[in-house]
C-alpha atoms as a PDB file:
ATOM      1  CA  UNK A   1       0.000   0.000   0.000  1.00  0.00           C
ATOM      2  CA  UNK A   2       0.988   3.481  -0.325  1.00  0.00           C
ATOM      3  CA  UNK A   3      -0.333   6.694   0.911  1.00  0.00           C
ATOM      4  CA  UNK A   4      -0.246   9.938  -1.004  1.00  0.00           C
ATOM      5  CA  UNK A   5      -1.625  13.497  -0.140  1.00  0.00           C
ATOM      6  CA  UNK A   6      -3.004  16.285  -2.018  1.00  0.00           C
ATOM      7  CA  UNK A   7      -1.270  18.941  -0.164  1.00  0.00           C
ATOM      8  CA  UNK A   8       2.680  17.677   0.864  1.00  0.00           C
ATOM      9  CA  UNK A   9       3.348  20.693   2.248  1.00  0.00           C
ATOM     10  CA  UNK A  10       0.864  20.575   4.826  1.00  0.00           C
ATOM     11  CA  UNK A  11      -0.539  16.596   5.464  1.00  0.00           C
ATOM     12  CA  UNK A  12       1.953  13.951   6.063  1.00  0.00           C
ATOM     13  CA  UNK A  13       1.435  10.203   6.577  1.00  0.00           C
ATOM     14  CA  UNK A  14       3.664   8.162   8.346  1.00  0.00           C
ATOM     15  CA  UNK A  15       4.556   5.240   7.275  1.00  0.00           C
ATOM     16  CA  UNK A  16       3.717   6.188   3.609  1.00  0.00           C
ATOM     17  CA  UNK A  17       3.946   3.140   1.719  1.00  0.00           C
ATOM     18  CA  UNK A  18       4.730  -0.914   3.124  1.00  0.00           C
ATOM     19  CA  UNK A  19       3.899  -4.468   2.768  1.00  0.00           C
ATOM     20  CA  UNK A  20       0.716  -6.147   4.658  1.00  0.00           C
ATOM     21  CA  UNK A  21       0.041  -9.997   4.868  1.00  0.00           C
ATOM     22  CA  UNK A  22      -3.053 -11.011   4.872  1.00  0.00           C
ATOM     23  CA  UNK A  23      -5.537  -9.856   7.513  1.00  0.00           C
ATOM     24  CA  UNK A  24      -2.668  -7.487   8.986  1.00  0.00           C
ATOM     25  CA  UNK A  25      -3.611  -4.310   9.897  1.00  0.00           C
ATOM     26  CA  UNK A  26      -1.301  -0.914  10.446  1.00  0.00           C
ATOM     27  CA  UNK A  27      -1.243   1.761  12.586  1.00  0.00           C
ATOM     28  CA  UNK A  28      -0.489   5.164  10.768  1.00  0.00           C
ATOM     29  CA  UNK A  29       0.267   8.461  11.804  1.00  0.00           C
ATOM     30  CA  UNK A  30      -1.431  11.585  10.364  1.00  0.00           C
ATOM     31  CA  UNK A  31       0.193  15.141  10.735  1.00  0.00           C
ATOM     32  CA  UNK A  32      -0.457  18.664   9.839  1.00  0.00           C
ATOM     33  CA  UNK A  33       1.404  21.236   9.991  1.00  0.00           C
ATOM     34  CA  UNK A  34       0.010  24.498  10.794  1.00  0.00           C
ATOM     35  CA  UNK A  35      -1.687  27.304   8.488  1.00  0.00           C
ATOM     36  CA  UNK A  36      -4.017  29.857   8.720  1.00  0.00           C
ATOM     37  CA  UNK A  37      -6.992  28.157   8.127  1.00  0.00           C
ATOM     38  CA  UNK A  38      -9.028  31.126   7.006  1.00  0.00           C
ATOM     39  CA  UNK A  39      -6.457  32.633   4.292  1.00  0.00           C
ATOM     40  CA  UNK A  40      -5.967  28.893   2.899  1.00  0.00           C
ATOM     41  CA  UNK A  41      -7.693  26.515   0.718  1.00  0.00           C
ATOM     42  CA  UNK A  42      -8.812  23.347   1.846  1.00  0.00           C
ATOM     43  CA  UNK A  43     -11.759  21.889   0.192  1.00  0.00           C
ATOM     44  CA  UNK A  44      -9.584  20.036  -2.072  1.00  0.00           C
ATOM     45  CA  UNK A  45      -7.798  18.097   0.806  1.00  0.00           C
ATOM     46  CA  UNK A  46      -7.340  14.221   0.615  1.00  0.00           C
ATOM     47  CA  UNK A  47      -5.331  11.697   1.800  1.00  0.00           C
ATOM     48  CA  UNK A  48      -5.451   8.643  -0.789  1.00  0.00           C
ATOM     49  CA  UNK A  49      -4.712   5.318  -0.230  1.00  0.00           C
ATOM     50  CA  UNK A  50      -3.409   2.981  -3.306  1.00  0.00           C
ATOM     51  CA  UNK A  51      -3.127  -0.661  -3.028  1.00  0.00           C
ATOM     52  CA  UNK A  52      -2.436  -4.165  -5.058  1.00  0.00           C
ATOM     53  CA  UNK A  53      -2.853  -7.473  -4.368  1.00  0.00           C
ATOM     54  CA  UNK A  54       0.361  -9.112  -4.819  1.00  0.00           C
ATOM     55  CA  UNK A  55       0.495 -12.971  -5.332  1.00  0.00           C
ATOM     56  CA  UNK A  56       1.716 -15.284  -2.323  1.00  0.00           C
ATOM     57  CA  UNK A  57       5.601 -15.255  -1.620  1.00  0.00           C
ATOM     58  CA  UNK A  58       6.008 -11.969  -2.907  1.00  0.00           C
ATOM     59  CA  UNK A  59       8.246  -9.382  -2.173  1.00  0.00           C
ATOM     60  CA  UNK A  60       7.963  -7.998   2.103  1.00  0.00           C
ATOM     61  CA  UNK A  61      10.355  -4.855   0.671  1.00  0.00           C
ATOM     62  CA  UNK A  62       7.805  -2.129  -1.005  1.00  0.00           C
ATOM     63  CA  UNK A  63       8.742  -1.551  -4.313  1.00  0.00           C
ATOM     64  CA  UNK A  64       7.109   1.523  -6.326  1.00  0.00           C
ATOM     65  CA  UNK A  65       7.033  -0.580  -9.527  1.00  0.00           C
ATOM     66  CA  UNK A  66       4.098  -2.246  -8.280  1.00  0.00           C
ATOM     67  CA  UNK A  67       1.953   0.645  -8.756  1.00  0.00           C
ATOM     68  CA  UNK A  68       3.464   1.480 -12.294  1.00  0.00           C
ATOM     69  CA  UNK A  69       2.496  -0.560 -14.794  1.00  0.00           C
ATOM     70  CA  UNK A  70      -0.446  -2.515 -16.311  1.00  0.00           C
ATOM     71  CA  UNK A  71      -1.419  -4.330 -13.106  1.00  0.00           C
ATOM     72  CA  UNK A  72      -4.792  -3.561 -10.881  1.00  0.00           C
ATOM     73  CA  UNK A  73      -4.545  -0.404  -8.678  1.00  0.00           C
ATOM     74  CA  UNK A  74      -6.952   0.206  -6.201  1.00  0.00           C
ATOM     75  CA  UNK A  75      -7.375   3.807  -4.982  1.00  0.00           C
ATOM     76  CA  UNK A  76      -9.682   5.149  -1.954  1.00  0.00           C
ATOM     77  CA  UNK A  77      -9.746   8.686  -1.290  1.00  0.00           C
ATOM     78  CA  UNK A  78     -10.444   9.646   2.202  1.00  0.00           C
ATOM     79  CA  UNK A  79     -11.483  13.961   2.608  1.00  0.00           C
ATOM     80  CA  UNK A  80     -10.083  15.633   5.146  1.00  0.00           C
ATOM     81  CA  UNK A  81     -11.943  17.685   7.410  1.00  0.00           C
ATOM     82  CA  UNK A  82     -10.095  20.515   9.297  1.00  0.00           C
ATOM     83  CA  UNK A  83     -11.914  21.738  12.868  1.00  0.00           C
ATOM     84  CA  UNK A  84     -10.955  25.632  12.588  1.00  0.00           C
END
């Protein structure tokens, strides 16, 4: 899986990309550094999560290739919602 954001300068996901098995799950960190809300943008905010099922035995090192190419890509985008 690997996690992109509209807006680098300001939302960060930690980890941003890795390898689950199976039925593992993750726990990610979400950070934001601070604006001025009301001078700023925001409606266009997302954090999106892409993903590919990989066949069993395959690679436990994340490699970017996987999500370049003709394979399946899955893609959820998840809004953010600021409280000003």
């Amino acid at each position: 899986m690997m996690m992109k954001t509209t807006n680098a300068k300001r939302l960060e996901v930690d980890p941003p990309c890795g390898v689950l098995d199976p039925k593992e799950a993750v726990l990610m960190a979400v950070s934001c550094d601070a604006f001025d809300f009301a001078s700023e943008d925001t409606n266009n905010d997302r954090i999106t999560v892409e993903w590919t099922n990989m066949s069993e035995g395959a690679a436990e090192q994340f490699r970017i290739e996987w999500f370049q190419g003709d394979g399946m890509v899955r893609r959820k985008n998840l809004p953010i919602e600021y409280n000003s």
